[in-house]
N, C-alpha and C. Protein backbone atom coordinates (compact mmCIF):
# COMPACT_ATOMS: atom_id res chain seq x y z
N UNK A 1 0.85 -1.17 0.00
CA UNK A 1 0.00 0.00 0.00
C UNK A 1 0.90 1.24 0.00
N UNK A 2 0.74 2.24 -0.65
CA UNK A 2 1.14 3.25 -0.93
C UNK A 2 0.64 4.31 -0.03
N UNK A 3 1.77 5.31 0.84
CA UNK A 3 1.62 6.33 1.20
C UNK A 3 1.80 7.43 0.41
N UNK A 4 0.36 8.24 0.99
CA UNK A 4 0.46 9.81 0.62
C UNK A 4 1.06 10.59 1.46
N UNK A 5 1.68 11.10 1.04
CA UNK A 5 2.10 12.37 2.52
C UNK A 5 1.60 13.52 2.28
N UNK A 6 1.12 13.88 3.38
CA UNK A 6 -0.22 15.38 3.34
C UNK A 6 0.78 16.17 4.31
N UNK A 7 0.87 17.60 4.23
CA UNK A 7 1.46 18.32 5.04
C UNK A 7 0.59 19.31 5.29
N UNK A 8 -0.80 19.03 5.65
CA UNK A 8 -2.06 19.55 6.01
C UNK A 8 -1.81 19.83 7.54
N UNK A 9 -1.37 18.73 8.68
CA UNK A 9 -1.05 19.20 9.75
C UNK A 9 0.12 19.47 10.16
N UNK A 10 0.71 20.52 9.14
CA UNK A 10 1.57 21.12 9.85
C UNK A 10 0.93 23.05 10.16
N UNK A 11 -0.33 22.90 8.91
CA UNK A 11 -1.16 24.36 9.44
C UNK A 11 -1.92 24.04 10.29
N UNK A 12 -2.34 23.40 11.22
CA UNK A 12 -3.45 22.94 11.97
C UNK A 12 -2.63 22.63 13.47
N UNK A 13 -1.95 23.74 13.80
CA UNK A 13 -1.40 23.76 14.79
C UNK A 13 -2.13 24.51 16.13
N UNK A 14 -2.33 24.45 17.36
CA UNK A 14 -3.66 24.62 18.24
C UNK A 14 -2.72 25.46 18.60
N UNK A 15 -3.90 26.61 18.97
CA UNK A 15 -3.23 27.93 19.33
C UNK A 15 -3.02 27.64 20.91
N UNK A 16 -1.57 28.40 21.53
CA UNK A 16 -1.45 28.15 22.90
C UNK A 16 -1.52 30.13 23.59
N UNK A 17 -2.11 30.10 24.79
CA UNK A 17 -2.66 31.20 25.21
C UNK A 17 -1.27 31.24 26.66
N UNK A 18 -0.51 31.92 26.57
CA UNK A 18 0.38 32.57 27.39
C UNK A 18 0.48 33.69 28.72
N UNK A 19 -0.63 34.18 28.73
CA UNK A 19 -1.20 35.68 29.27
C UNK A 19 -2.11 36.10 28.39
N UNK A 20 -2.92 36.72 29.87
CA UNK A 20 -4.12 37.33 29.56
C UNK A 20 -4.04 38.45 30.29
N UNK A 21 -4.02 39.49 29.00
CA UNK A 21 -3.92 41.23 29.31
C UNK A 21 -2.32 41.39 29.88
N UNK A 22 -2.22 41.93 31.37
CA UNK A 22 -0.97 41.81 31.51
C UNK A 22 -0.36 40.47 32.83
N UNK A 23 -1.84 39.96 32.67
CA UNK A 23 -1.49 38.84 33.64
C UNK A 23 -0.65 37.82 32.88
N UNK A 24 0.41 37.27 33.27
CA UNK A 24 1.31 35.89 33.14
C UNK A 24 1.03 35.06 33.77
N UNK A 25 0.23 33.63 32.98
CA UNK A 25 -0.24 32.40 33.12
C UNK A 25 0.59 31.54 34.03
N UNK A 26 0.02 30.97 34.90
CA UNK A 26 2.04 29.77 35.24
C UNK A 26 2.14 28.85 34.37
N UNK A 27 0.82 28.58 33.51
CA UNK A 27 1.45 27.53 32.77
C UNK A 27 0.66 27.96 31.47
N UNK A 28 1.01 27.30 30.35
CA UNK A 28 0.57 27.83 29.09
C UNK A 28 -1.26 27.32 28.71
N UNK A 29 -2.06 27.41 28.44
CA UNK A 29 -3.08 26.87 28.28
C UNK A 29 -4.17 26.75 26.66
N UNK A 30 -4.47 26.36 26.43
CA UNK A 30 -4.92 26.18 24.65
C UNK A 30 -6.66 26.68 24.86
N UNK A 31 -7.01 27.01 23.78
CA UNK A 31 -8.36 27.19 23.50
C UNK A 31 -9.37 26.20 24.19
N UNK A 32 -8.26 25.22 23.27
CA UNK A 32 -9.49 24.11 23.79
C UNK A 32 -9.88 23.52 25.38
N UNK A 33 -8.75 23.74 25.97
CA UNK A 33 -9.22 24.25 27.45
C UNK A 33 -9.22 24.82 28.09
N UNK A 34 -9.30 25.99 27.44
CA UNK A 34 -9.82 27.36 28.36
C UNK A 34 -11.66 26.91 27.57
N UNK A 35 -12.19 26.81 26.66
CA UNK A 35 -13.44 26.14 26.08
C UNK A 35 -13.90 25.51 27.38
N UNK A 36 -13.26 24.17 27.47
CA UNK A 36 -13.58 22.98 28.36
C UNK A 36 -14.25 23.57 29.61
N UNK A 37 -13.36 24.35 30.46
CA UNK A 37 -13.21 25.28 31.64
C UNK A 37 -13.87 26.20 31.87
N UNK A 38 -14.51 27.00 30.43
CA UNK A 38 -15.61 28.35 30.80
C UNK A 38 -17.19 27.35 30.35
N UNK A 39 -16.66 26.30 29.46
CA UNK A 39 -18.84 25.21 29.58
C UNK A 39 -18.68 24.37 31.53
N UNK A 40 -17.84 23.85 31.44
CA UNK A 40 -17.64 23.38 32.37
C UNK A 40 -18.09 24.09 33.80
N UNK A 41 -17.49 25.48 33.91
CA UNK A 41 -18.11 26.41 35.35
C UNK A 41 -19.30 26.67 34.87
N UNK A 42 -19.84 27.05 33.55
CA UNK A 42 -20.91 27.36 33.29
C UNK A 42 -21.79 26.32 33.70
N UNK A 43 -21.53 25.04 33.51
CA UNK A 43 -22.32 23.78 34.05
C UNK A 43 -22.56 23.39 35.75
N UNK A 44 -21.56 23.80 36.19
CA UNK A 44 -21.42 24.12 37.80
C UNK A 44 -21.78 24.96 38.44
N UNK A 45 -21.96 26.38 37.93
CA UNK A 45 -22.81 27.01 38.57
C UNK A 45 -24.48 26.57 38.34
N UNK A 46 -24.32 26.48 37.39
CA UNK A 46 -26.11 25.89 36.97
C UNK A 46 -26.60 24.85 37.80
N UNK A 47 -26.19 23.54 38.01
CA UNK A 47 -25.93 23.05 38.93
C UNK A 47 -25.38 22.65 40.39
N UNK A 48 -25.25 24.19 40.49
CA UNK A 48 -24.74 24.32 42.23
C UNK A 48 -25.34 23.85 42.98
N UNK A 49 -27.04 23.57 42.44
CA UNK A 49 -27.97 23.44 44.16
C UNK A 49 -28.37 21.94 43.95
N UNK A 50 -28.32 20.73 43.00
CA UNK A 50 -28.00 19.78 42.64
C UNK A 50 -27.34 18.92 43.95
N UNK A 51 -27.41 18.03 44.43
CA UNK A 51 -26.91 17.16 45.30
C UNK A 51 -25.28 17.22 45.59
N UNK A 52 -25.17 16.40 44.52
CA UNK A 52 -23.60 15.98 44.52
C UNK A 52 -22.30 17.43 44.73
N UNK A 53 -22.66 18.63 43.86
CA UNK A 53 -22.47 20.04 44.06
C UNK A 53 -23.00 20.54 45.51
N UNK A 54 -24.14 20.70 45.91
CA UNK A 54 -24.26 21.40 46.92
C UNK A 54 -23.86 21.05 47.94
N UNK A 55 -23.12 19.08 48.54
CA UNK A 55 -22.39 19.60 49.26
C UNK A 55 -21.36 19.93 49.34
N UNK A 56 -20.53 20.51 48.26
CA UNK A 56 -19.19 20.72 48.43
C UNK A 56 -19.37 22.64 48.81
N UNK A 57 -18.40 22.76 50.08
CA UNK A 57 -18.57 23.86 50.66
C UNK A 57 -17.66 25.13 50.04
N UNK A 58 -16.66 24.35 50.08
CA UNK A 58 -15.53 25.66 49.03
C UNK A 58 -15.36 25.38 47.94
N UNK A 59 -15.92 27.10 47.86
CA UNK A 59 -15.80 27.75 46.66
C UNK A 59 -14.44 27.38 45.29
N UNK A 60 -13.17 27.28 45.88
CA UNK A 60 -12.24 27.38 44.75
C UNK A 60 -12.41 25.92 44.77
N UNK A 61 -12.71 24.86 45.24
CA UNK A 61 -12.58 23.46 44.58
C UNK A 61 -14.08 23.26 43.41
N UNK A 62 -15.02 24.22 44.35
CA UNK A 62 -16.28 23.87 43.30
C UNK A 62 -16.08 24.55 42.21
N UNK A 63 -15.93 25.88 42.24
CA UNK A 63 -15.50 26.89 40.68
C UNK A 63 -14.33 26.76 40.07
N UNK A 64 -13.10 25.99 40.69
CA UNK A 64 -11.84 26.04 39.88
C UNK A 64 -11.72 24.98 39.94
N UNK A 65 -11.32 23.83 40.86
CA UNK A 65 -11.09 22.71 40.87
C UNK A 65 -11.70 22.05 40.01
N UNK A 66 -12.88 21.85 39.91
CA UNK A 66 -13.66 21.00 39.28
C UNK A 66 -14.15 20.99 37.58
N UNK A 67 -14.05 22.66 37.45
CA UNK A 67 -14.01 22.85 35.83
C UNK A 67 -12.51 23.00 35.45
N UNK A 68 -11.14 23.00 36.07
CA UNK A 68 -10.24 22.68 36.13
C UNK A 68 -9.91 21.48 35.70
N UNK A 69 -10.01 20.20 36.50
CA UNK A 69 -10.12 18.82 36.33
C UNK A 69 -10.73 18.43 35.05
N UNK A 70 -11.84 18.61 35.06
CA UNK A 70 -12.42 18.68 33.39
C UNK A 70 -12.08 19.23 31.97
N UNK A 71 -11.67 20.23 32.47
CA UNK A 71 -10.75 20.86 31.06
C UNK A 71 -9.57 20.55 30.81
N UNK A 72 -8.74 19.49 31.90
CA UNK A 72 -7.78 18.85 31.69
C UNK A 72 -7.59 17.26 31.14
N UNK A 73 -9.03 16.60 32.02
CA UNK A 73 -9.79 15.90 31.10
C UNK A 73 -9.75 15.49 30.13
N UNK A 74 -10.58 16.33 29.49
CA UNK A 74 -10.74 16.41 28.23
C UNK A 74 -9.85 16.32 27.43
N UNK A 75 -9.18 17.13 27.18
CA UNK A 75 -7.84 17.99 26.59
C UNK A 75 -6.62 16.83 26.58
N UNK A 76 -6.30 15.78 28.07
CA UNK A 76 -5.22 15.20 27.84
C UNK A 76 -5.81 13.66 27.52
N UNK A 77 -6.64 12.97 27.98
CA UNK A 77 -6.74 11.69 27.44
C UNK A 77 -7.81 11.28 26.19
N UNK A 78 -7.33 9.95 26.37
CA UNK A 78 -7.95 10.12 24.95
C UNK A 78 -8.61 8.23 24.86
N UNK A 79 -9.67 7.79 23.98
CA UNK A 79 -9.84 6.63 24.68
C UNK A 79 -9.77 5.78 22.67
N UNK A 80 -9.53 5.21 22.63
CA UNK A 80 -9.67 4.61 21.04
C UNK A 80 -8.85 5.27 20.38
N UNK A 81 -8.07 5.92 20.86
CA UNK A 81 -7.48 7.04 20.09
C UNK A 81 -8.24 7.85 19.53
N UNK A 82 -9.16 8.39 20.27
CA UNK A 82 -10.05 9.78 20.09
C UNK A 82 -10.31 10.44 21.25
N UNK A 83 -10.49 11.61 21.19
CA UNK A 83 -10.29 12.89 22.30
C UNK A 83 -11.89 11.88 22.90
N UNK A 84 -12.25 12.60 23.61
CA UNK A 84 -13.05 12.08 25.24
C UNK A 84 -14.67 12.67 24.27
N UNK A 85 -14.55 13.93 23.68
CA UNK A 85 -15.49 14.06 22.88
C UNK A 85 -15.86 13.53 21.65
N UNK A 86 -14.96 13.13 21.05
CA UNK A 86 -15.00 12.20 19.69
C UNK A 86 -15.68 10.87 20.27
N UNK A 87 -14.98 10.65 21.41
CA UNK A 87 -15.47 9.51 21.67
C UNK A 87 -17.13 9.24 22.07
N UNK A 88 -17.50 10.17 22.95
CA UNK A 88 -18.69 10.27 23.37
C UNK A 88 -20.08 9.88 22.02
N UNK A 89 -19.36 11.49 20.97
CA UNK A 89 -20.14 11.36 19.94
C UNK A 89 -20.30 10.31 19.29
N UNK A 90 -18.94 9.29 18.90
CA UNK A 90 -19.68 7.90 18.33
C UNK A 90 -20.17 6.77 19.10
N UNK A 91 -20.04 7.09 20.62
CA UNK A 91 -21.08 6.41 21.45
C UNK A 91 -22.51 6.33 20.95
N UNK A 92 -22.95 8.07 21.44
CA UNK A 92 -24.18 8.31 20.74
C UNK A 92 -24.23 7.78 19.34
N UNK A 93 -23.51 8.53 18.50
CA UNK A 93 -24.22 7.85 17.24
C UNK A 93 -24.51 6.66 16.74
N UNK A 94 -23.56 5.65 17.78
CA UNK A 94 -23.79 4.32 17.54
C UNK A 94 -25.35 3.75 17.69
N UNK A 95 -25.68 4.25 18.99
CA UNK A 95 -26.72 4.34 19.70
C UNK A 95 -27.37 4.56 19.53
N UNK A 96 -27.67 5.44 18.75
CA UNK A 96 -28.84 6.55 18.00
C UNK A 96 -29.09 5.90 16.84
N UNK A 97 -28.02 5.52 15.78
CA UNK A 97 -28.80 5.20 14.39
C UNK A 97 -29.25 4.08 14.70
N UNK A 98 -30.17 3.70 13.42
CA UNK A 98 -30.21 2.66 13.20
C UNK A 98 -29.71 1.05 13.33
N UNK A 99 -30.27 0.50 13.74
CA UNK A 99 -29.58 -1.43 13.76
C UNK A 99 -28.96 -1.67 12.35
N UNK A 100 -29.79 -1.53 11.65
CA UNK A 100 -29.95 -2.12 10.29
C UNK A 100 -29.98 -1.45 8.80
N UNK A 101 -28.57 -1.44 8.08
CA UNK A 101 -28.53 -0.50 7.35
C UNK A 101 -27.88 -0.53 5.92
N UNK A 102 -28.40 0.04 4.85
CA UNK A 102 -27.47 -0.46 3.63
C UNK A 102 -26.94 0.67 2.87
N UNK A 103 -25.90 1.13 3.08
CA UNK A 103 -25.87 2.34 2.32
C UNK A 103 -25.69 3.56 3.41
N UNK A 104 -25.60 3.29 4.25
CA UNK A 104 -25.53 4.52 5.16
C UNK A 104 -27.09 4.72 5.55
N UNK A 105 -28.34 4.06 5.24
CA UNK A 105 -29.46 4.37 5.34
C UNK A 105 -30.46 2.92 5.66
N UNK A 106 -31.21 3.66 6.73
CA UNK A 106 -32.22 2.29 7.51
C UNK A 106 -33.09 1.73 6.23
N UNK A 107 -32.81 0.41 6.88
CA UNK A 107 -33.85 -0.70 6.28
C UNK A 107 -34.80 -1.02 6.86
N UNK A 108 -36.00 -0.63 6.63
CA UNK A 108 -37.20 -0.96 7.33
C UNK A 108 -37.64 -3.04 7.21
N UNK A 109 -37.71 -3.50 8.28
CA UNK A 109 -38.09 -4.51 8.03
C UNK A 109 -38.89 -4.99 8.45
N UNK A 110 -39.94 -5.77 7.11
CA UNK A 110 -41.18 -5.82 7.32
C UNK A 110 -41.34 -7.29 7.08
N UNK A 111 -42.11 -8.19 8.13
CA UNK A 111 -42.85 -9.12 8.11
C UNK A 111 -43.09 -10.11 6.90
N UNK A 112 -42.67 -10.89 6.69
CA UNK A 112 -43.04 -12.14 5.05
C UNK A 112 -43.63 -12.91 5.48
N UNK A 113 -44.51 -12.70 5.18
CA UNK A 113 -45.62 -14.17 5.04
C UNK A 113 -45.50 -15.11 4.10
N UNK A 114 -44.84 -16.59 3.58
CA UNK A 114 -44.70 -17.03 3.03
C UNK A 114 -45.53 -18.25 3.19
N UNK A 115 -46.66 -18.00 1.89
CA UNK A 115 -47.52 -19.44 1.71
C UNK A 115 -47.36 -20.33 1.09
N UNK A 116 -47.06 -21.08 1.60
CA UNK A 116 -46.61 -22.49 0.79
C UNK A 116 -47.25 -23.36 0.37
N UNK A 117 -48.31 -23.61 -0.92
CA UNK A 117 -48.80 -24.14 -1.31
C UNK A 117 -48.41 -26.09 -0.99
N UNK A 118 -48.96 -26.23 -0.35
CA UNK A 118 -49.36 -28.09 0.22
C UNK A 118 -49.91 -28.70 -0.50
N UNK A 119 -49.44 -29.82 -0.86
CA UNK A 119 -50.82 -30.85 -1.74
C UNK A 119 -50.36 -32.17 -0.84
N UNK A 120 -51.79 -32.30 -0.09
CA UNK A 120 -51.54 -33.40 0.25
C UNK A 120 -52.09 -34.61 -0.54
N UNK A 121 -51.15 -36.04 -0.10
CA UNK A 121 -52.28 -36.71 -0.69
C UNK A 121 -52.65 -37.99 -0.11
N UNK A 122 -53.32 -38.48 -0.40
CA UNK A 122 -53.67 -39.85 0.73
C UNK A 122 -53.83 -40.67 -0.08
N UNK A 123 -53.13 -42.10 0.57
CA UNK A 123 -52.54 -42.82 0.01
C UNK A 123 -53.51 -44.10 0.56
N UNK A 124 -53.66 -45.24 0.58
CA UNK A 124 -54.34 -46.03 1.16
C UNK A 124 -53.31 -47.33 0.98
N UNK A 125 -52.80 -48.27 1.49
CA UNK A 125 -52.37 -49.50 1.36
C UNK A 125 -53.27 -50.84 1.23
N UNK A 126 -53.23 -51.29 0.38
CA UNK A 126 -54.46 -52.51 -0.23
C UNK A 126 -53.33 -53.82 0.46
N UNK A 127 -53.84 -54.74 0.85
CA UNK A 127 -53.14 -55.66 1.13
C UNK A 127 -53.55 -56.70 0.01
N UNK A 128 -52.32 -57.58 -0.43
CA UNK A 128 -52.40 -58.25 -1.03
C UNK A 128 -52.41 -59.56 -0.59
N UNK A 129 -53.25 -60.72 -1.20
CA UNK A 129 -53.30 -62.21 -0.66
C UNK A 129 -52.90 -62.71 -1.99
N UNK A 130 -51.96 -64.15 -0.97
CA UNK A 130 -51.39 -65.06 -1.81
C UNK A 130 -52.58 -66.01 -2.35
């Protein structure tokens, strides 16, 4: 089998975020989880009064810690060799489509009634004398 070589990802490089305004980061952080980290608190505050959330009492483990953890999450493992969201999605989609399919598209399957024409026939045995 023959390789192509694509040098497509060498532009598809993820932007890394260094400082914000004149604050200096301690560590460098990417879009994609600073993303993770602002749905993530957004999901935690929404859910603050929720069980498992409401009892945790401090503040920086519930607002940082925890959309922290998640945006790191995300971002570093990976399960099939797909990010944690790739993965999810072909969970669902597995799940979601169809059983049964030809073409990328459901097959409805419907019921055969197959009548099988019978002929019986009756036979009688005559006995024979010597």
């Amino acid at each position: 089998m023959k390789k192509i070589r694509s040098y497509t990802s060498i532009w598809n490089v993820e932007k890394v975020i260094y400082a914000i305004n004149d604050l200096k980061l301690p560590f460098p952080i990417t879009f994609n989880q600073m993303t993770w980290f602002v749905l993530s608190l957004f999901l935690v505050i929404f859910l603050s009064n929720v069980s498992p959330l409401s009892l945790i009492d401090g503040a920086l483990l519930k607002y940082i810690g925890i959309p922290g953890f998640i945006a790191w999450f995300m971002s570093q493992k990976s399960f099939d060799g797909k990010k944690p969201v790739g993965f999810i999605r072909s969970i669902f989609r597995y799940y979601s489509s169809p059983n049964v399919t030809y073409s990328e598209k459901k097959v409805t399957e419907t019921q055969l009634v197959i009548e099988v024409d019978v002929t019986y026939v009756r036979s009688e045995v005559i006995g024979l004398s010597d």
